[in-house]
Protein backbone atom coordinates (compact mmCIF):
# COMPACT_ATOMS: atom_id res chain seq x y z
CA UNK A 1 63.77 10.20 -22.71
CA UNK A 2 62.74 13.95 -22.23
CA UNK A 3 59.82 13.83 -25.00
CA UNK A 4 57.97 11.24 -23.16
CA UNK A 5 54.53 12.19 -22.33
CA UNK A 6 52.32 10.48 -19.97
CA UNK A 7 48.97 9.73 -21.11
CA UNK A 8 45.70 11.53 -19.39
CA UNK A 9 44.03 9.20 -17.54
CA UNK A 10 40.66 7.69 -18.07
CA UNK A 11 38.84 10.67 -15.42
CA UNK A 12 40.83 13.29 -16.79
CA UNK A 13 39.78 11.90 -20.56
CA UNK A 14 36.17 11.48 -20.29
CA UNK A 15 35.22 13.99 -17.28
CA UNK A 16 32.76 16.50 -19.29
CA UNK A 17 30.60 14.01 -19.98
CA UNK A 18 30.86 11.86 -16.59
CA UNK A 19 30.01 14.56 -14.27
CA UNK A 20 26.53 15.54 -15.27
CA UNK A 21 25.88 11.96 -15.65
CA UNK A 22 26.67 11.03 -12.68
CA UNK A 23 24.96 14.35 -11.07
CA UNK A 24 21.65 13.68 -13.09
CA UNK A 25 22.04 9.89 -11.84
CA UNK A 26 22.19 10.35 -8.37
CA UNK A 27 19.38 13.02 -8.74
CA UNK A 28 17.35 10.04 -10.47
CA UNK A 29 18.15 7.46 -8.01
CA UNK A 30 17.66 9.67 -4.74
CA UNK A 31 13.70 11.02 -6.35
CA UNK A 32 13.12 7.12 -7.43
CA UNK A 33 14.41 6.74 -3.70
CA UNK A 34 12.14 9.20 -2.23
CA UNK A 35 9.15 8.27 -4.04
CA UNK A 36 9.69 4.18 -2.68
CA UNK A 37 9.83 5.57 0.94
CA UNK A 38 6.48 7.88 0.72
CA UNK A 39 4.38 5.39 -1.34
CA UNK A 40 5.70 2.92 1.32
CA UNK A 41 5.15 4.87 4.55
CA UNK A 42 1.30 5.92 3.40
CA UNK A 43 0.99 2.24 2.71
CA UNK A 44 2.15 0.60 6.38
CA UNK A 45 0.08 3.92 7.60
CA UNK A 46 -2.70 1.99 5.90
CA UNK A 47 -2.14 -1.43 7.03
CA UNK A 48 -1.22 -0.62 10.66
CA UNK A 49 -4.82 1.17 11.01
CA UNK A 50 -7.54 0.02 13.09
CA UNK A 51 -10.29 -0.11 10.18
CA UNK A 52 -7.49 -2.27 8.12
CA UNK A 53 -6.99 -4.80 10.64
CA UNK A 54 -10.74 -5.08 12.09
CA UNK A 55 -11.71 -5.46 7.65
CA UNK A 56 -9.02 -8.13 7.50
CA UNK A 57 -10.11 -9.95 10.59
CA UNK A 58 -13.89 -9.57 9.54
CA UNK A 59 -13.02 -11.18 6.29
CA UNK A 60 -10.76 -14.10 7.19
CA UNK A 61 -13.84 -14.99 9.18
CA UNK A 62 -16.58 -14.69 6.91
CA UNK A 63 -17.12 -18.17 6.08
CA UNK A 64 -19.49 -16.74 2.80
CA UNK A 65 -16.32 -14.79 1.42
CA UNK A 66 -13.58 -18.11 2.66
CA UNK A 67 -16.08 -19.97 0.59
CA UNK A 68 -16.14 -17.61 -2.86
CA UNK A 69 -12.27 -16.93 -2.77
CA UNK A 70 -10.93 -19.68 -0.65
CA UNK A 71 -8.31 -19.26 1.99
CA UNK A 72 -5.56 -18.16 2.69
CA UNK A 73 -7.42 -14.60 2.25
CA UNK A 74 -4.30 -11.81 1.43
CA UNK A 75 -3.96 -8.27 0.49
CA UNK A 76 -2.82 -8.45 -3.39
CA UNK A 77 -1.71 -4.96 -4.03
CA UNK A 78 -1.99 -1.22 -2.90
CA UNK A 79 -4.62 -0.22 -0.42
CA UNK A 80 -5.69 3.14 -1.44
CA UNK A 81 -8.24 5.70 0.47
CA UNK A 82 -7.61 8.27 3.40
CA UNK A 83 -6.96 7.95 7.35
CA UNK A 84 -7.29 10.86 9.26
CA UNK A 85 -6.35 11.37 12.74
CA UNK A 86 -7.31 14.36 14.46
CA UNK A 87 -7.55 14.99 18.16
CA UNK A 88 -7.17 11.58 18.83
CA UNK A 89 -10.25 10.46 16.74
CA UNK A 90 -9.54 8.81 13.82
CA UNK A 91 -11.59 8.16 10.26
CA UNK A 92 -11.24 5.94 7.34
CA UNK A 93 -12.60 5.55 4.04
CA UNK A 94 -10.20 2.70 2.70
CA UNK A 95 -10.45 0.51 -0.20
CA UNK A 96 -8.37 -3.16 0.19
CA UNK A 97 -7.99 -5.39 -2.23
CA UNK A 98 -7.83 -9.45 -1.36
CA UNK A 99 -7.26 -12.41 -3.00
CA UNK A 100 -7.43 -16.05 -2.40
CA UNK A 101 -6.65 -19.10 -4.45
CA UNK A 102 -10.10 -19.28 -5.95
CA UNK A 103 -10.63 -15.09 -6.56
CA UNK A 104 -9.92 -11.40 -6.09
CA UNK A 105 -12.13 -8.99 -4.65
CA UNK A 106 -12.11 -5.54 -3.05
CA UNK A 107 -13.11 -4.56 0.61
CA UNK A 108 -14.64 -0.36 0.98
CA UNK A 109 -14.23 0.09 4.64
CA UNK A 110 -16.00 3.75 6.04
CA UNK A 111 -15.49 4.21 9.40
CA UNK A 112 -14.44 6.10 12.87
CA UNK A 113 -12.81 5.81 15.66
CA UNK A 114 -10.78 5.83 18.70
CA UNK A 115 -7.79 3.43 19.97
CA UNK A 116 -9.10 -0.07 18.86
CA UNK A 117 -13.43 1.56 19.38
CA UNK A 118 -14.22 1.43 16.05
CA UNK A 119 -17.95 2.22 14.34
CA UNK A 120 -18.26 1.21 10.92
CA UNK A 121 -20.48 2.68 8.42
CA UNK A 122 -19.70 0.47 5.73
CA UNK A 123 -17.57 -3.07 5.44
CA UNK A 124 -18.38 -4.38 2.19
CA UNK A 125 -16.43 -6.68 -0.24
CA UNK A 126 -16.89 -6.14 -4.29
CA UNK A 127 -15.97 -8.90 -6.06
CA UNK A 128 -14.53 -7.51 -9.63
CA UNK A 129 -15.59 -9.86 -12.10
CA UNK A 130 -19.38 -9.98 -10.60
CA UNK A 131 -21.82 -7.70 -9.18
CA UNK A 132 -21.77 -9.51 -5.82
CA UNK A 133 -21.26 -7.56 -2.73
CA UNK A 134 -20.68 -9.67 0.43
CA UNK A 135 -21.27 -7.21 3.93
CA UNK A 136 -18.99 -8.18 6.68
CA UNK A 137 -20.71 -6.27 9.34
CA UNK A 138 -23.96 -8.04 9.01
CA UNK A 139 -23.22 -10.37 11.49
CA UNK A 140 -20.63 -8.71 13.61
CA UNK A 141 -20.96 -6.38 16.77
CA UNK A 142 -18.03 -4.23 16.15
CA UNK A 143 -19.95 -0.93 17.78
């Protein structure tokens, strides 16, 4: 049969519409992409900190604070603040929240340092439903 056609196919059918969606969906999934990696490389920049770690430990050991929230003591969302390294000295002014089976709270950590020497100018936890401020570094030696 000579007037036979062959039908387009599904591509060659529906490709005016399929190419800039597909373009503008890649562009979506590669800045949703991009955004995931930042937010989660300034986070583990956060948590792998010396001020992080020495607020966590002072915490988990604060038998006033184990007592309020109860233990096991855990981050519960996104630590926020700055870290700056410069020269090899490093400063933090970092704000962690915690949680624990009985409560949430929030530890401000200002500090300075070098290598695992720390000073701290300020270790406090704020607890958010009261105005109750619990200061780890009142009985630690972390200078």
């Amino acid at each position: 049969m000579e007037g036979d056609i062959q039908p387009k196919s599904w591509f060659n059918r529906n490709w005016k519409w399929v190419v800039p969606v597909g373009g503008c969906s890649l562009i979506i999934i590669a800045i949703i992409v991009f955004a995931g990696s930042l937010i989660w490389g300034v986070s583990s920049l956060m948590s792998d900190s010396q001020a992080y770690k020495d607020a966590m430990v002072n915490a988990r050991s604060n038998s006033v604070l184990v007592d309020r929230i109860g233990e096991p003591i855990e981050t519960h969302g996104m630590s926020s603040g700055s870290i700056d390294y410069s020269n090899g000295v490093g400063s933090a002014d970092l704000r962690i929240p915690i949680e624990g089976p009985k409560g949430k709270a929030i530890i401000l950590v200002i500090g300075s340092g070098t290598g695992e020497n720390w000073k701290y100018e300020l270790m406090e936890v704020h607890f958010e439903e009261k105005d109750e401020v619990i200061d780890l570094l009142a009985k630690t030696f972390l200078e």
